[in-house]
Protein backbone atom coordinates (compact mmCIF):
# COMPACT_ATOMS: atom_id res chain seq x y z
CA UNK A 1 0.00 0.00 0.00
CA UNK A 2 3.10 2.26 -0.40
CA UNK A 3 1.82 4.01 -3.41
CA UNK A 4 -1.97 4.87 -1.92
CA UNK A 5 -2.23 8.72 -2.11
CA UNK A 6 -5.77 8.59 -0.16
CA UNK A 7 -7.22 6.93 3.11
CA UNK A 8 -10.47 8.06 3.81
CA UNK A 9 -11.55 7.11 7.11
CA UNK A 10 -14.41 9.27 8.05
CA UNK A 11 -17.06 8.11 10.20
CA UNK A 12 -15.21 4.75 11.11
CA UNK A 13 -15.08 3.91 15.08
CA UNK A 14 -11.68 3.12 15.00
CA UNK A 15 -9.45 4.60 18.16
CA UNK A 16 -6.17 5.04 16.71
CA UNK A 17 -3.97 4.79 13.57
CA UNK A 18 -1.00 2.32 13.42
CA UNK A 19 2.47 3.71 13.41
CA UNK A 20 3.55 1.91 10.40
CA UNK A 21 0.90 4.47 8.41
CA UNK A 22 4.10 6.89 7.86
CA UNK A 23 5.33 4.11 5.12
CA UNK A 24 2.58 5.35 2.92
CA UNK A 25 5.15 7.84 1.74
CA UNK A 26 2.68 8.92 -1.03
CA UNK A 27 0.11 10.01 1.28
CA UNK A 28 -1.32 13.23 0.76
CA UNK A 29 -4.90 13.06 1.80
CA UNK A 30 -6.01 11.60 5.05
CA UNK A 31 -9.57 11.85 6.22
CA UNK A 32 -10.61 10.88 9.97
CA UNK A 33 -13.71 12.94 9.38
CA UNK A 34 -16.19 12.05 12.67
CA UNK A 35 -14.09 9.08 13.83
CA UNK A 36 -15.85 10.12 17.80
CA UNK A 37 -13.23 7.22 18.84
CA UNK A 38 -10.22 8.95 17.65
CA UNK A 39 -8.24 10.27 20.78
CA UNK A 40 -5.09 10.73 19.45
CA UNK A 41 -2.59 10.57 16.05
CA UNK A 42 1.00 8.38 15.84
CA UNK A 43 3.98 10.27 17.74
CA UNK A 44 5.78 10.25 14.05
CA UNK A 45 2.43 11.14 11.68
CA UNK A 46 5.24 14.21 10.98
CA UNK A 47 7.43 11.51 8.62
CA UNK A 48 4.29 11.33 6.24
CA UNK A 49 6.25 14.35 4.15
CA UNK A 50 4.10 13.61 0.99
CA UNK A 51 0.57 15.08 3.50
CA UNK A 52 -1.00 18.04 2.37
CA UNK A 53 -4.64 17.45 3.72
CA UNK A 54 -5.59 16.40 6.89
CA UNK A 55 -8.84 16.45 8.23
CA UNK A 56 -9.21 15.96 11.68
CA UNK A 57 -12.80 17.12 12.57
CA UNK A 58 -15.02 15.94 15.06
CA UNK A 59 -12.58 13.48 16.54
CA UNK A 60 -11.97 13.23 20.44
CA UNK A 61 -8.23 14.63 19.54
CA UNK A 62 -7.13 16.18 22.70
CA UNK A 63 -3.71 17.38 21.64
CA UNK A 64 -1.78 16.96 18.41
CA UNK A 65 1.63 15.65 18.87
CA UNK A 66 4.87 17.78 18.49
CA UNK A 67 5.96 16.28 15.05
CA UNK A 68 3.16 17.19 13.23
CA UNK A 69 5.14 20.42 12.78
CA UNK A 70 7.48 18.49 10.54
CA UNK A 71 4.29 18.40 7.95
CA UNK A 72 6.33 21.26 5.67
CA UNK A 73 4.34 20.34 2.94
CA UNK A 74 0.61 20.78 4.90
CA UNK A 75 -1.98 22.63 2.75
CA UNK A 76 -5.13 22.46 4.96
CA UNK A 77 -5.19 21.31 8.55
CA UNK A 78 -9.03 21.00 9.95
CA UNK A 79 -9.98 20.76 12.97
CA UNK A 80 -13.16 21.53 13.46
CA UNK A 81 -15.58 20.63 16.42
CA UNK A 82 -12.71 18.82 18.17
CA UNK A 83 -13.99 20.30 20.88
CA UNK A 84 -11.79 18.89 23.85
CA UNK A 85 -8.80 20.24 21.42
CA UNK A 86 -7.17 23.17 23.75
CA UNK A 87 -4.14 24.12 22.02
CA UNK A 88 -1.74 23.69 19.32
CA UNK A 89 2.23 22.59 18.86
CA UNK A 90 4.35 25.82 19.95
CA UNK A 91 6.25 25.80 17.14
CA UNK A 92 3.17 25.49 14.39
CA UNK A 93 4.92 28.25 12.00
CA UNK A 94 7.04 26.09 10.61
CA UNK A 95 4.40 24.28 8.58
CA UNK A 96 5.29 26.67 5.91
CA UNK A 97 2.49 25.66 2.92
CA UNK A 98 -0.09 25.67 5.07
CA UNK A 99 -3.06 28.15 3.23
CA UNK A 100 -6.01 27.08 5.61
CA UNK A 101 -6.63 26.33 9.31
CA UNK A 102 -9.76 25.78 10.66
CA UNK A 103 -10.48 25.59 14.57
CA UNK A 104 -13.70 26.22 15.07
CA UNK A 105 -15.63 24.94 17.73
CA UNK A 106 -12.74 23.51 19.50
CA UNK A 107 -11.22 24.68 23.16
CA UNK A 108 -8.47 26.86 21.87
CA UNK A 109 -7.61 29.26 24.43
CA UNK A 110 -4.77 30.79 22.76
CA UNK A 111 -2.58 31.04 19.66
CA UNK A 112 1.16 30.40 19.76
CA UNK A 113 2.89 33.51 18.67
CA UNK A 114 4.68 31.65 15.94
CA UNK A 115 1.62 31.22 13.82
CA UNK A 116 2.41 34.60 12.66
CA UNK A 117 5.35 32.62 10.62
CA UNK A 118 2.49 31.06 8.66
CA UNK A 119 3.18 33.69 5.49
CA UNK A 120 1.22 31.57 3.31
CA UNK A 121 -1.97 31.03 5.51
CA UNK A 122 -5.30 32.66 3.95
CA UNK A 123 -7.96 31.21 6.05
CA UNK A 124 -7.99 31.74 9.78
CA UNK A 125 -11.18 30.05 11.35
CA UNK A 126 -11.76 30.46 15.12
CA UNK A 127 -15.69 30.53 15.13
CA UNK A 128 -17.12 29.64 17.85
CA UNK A 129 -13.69 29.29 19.92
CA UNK A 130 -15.58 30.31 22.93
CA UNK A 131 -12.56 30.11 25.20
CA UNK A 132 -10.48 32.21 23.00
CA UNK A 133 -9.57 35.56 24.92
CA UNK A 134 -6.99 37.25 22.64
CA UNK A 135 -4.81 37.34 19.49
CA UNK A 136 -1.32 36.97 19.10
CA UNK A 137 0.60 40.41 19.23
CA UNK A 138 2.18 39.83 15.83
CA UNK A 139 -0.93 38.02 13.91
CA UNK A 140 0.27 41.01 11.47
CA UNK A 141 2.55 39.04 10.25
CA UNK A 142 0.33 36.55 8.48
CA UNK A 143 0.67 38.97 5.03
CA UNK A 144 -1.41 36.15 3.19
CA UNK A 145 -4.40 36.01 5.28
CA UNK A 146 -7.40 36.54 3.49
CA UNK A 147 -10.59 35.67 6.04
CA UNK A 148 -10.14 35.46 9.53
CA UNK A 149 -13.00 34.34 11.27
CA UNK A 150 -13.48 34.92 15.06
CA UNK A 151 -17.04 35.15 15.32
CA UNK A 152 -18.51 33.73 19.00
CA UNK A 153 -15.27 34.20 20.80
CA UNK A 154 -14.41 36.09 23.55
CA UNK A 155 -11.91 38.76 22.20
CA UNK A 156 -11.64 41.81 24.21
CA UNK A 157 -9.43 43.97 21.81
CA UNK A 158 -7.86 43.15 18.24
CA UNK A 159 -3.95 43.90 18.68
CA UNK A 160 -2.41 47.09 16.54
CA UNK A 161 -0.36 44.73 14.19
CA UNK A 162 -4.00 43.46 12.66
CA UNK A 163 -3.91 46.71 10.65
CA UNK A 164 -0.85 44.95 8.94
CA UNK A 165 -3.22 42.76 7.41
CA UNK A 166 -3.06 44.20 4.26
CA UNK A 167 -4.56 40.90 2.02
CA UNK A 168 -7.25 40.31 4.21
CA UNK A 169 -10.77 40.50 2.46
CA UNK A 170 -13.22 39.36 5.19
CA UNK A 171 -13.20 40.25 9.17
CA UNK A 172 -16.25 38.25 11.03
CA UNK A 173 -16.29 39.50 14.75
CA UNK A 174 -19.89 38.43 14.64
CA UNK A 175 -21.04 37.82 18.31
CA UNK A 176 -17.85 38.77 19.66
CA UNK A 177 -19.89 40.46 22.60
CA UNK A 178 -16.64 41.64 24.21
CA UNK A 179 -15.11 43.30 22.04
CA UNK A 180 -15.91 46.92 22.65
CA UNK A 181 -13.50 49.35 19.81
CA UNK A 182 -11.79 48.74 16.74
CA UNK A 183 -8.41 49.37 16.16
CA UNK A 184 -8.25 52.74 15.39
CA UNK A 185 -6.35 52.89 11.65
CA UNK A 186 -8.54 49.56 10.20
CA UNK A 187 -9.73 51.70 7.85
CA UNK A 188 -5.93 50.99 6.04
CA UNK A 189 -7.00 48.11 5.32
CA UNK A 190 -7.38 48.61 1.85
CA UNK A 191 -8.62 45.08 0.75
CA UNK A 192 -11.12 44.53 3.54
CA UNK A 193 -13.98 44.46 1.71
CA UNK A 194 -16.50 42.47 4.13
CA UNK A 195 -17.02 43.37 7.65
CA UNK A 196 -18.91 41.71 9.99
CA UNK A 197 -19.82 43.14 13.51
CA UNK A 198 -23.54 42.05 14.07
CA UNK A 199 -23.72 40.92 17.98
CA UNK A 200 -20.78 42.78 19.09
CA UNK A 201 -19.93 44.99 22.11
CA UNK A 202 -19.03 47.59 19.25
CA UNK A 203 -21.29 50.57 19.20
CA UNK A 204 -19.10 53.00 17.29
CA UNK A 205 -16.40 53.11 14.16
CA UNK A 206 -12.94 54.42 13.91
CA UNK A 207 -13.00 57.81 12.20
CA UNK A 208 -10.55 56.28 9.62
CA UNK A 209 -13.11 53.84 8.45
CA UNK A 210 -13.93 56.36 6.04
CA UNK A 211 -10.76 55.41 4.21
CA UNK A 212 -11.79 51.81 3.89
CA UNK A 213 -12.94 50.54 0.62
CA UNK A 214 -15.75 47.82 2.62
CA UNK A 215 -18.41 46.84 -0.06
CA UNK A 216 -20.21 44.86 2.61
CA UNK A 217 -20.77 46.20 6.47
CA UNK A 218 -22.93 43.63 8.98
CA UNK A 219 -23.55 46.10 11.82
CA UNK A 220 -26.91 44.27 13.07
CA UNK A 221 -28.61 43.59 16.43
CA UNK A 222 -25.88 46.16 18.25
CA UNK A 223 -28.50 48.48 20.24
CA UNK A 224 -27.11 51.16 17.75
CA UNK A 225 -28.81 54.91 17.73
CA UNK A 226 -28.69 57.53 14.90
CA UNK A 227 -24.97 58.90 15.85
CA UNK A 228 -23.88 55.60 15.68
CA UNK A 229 -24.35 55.31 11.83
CA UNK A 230 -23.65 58.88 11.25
CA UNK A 231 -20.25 58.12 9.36
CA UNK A 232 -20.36 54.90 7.57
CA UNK A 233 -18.16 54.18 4.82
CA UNK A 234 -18.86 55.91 1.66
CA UNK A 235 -17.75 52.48 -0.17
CA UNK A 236 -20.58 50.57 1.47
CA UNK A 237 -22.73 48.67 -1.03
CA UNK A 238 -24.11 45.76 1.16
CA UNK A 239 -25.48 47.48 4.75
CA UNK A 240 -26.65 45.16 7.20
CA UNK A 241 -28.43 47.46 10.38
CA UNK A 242 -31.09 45.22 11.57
CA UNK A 243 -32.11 44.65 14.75
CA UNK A 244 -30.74 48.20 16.50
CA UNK A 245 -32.50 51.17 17.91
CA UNK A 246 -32.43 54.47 15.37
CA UNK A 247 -35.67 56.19 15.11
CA UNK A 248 -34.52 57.49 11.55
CA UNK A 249 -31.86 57.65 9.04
CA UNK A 250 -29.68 60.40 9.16
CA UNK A 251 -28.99 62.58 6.41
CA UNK A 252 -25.00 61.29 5.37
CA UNK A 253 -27.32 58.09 4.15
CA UNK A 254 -27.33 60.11 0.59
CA UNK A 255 -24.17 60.42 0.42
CA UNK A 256 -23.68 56.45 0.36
CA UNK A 257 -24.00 56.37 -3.21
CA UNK A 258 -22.93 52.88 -3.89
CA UNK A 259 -25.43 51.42 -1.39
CA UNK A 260 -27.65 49.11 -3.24
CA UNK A 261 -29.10 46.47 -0.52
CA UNK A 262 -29.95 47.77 2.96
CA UNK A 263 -31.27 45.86 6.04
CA UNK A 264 -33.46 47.19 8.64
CA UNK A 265 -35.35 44.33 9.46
CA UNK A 266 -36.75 44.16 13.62
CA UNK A 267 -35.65 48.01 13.77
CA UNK A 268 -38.30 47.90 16.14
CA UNK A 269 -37.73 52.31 17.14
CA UNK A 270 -37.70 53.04 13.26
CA UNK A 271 -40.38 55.61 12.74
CA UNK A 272 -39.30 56.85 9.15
CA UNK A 273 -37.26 55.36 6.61
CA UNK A 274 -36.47 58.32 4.03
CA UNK A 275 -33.11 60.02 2.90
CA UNK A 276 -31.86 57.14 1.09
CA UNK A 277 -29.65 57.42 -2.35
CA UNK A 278 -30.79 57.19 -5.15
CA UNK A 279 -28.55 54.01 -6.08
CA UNK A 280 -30.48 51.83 -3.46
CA UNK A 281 -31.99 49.13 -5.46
CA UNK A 282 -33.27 46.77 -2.58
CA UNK A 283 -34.82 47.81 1.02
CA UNK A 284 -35.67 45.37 3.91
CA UNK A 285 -37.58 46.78 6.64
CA UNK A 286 -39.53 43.07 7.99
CA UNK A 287 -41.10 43.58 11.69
CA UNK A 288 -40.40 47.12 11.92
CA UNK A 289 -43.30 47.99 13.78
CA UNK A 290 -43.38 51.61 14.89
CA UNK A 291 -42.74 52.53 10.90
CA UNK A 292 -45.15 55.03 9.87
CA UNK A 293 -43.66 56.51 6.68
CA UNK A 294 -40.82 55.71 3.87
CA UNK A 295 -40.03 57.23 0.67
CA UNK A 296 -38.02 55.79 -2.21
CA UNK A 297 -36.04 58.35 -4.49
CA UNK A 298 -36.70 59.40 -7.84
CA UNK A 299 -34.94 57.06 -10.20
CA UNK A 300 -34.25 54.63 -7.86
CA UNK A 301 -33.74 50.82 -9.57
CA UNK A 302 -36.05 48.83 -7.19
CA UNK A 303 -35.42 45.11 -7.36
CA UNK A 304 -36.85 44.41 -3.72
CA UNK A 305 -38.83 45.88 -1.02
CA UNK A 306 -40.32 43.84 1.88
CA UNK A 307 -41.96 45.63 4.38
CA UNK A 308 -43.69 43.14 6.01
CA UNK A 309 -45.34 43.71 9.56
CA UNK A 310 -45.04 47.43 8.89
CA UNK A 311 -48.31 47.95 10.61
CA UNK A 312 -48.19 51.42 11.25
CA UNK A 313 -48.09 51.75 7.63
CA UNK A 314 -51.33 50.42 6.91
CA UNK A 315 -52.91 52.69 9.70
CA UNK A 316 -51.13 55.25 8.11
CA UNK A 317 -52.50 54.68 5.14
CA UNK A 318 -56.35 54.27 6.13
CA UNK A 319 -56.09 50.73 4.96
CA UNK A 320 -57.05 47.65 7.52
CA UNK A 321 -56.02 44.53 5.91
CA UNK A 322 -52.18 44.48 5.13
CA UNK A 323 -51.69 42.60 1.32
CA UNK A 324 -48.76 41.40 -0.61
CA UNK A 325 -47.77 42.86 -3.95
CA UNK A 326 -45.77 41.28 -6.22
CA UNK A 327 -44.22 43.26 -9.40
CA UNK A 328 -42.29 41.88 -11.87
CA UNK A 329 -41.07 45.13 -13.38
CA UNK A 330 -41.16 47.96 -10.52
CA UNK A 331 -40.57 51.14 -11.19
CA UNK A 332 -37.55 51.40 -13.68
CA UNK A 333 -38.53 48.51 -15.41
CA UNK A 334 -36.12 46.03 -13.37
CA UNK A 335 -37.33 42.91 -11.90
CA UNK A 336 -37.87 42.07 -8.50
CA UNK A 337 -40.60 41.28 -5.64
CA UNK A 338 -42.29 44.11 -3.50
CA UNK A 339 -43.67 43.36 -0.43
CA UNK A 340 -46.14 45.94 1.30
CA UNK A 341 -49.08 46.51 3.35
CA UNK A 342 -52.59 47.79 2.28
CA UNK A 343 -54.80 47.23 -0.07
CA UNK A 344 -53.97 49.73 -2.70
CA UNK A 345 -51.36 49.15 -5.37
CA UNK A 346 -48.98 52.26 -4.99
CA UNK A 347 -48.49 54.39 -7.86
CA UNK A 348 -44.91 54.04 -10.38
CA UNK A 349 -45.54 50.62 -10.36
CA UNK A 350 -45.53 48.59 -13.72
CA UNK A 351 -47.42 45.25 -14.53
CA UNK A 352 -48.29 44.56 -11.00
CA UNK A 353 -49.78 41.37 -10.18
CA UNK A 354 -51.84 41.86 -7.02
CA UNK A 355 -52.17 38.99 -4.75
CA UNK A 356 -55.02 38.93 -1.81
């Protein structure tokens, strides 16, 4: 079996792998995918130089042993929902291929500083690391990184050197209800480009955010008011604010001029939703039950509205029974669904098919 280049083990019950498995010296895929049994791997699985994937999740792996850090050649490590897993090898940088590593839902509680000696890393997951209190001081140093995922930890700060991250496309601090501040020149970041915060302790941006180029900003369910979202970034195209606590939108809204999809949905304070740009082209405002009046701009592109359990609206409106409206050419002539109370078909709408 010298020359097998895959062993694909996933789901077995078995509780260990043989020594002698470092003679496959062709190996470069091994899968113990949800082997519950698994506790631990062979002292020497760092002799298999010919591994590049190696998928450890959901196995009862409580540590990984020292060699593995002889795995030069590593391309994607996983780990995922090894959840008595609380730590890796100290000296982990020296798996110098390695493009992906994925711990979430394990017991992590730190990071050894030398995994900012992974240059060729892209994918950080920590999700759901829940024990995972901070960052290494030089994580900068990972000048591949591309996502880095620490969504459900426990973070209390990101360190400085993260604005050294100059690759990295996609932040998720989603849920990371401890982490109160950004650091204060992220908007340097000139490739982040998604940017998720809904859940967090953060209630307010660094100035330089204005600098960043972010098509995409989650910002949901973070008690936010209107001087909260006074300055968002001019680049935003995707803006996620449901769930917070604005009455209104303020007036820099129109000056977002590449925002075409905005979320309000469960805005439950939002009494008015005008002052949007004119490049808006889809509008979710779901639950948002004090909302008593909106207005779409002139030559606006609708594609979508839903404005479901908007009941103010239909009082508003003198109507008692809320409807749905579906158009398959609103407005401008551009397809899409609307979704609105009443019983009256708003005017500017084209071909409307009304639905009771």
């Amino acid at each position: 079996m010298e020359s097998l280049r895959e062993l694909d083990l996933e789901g077995t019950v078995i509780t260990n792998l043989p020594p002698s498995i470092v003679h496959l010296n062709r190996l470069y895929r091994l899968d113990v995918i949800d082997c519950k049994m698994l506790e631990n791997l062979p002292s020497n699985i760092g002799e298999i130089k010919s591994l590049q994937y190696l998928y450890l999740n959901e196995t009862a792996i409580k540590d990984l042993p020292p060699s593995i850090e002889q795995l030069e050649g590593l391309v994607q490590l996983a780990l995922s929902d090894c959840k008595i897993l609380g730590s890796l090898p100290s000296n982990i940088g020296r798996m110098k291929s390695l493009r992906e590593l994925l711990l979430n839902g394990t017991a992590i509680k730190d990071l050894p500083p030398s995994v900012e000696q992974l240059k060729c890393l892209d994918k950080l997951d920590l999700t759901n690391c829940k024990m995972l209190g901070s960052l290494p001081s030089d994580i900068g140093g990972m000048t591949s990184l591309n996502e880095l995922f620490l969504n459900g930890t426990v973070i209390k700060d990101l360190p400085p050197s993260v604005e050294q991250l100059k690759g990295l496309y996609k932040l998720d601090l989603t849920d990371c209800k401890m982490l109160g501040s950004l650091p204060s020149n992220i908007g340097e970041m000139k490739s982040l480009k998604e940017l998720c915060l809904g859940g967090s302790g953060i209630k307010k941006l660094p100035s330089s955010i204005s600098l960043a180029d972010l098509g995409e900003l989650d910002w949901s369910n973070c008690n936010l008011d209107e001087e909260s979202i006074l300055n968002l970034p001019q680049s935003s195209q995707d803006l996620n604010l449901s769930g917070n606590n604005f009455v209104s939108l303020p007036a820099s809204f129109t000056q977002l001029t590449r925002l075409y999809s905005l979320r309000l949905d469960d805005c439950l304070s939002l009494q008015t939703l005008e002052l949007l740009p004119s490049s808006i082209h889809s509008v979710f405002a779901k639950d948002c039950v004090s909302l008593e009046r909106y207005s779409i701009p002139n030559g606006a592109y609708i594609f979508e509205l839903n404005f479901v359990e908007t009941h103010k609206l239909v009082e508003n409106h003198g109507n008692k029974k809320p409807n749905v409206y579906y158009s398959e050419n609103p407005l401008q002539e551009i397809g899409g669904s609307i979704l609105l109370p009443g019983n009256e078909i708003p005017s500017g709408f084209c071909r409307i098919k009304y639905e009771s």
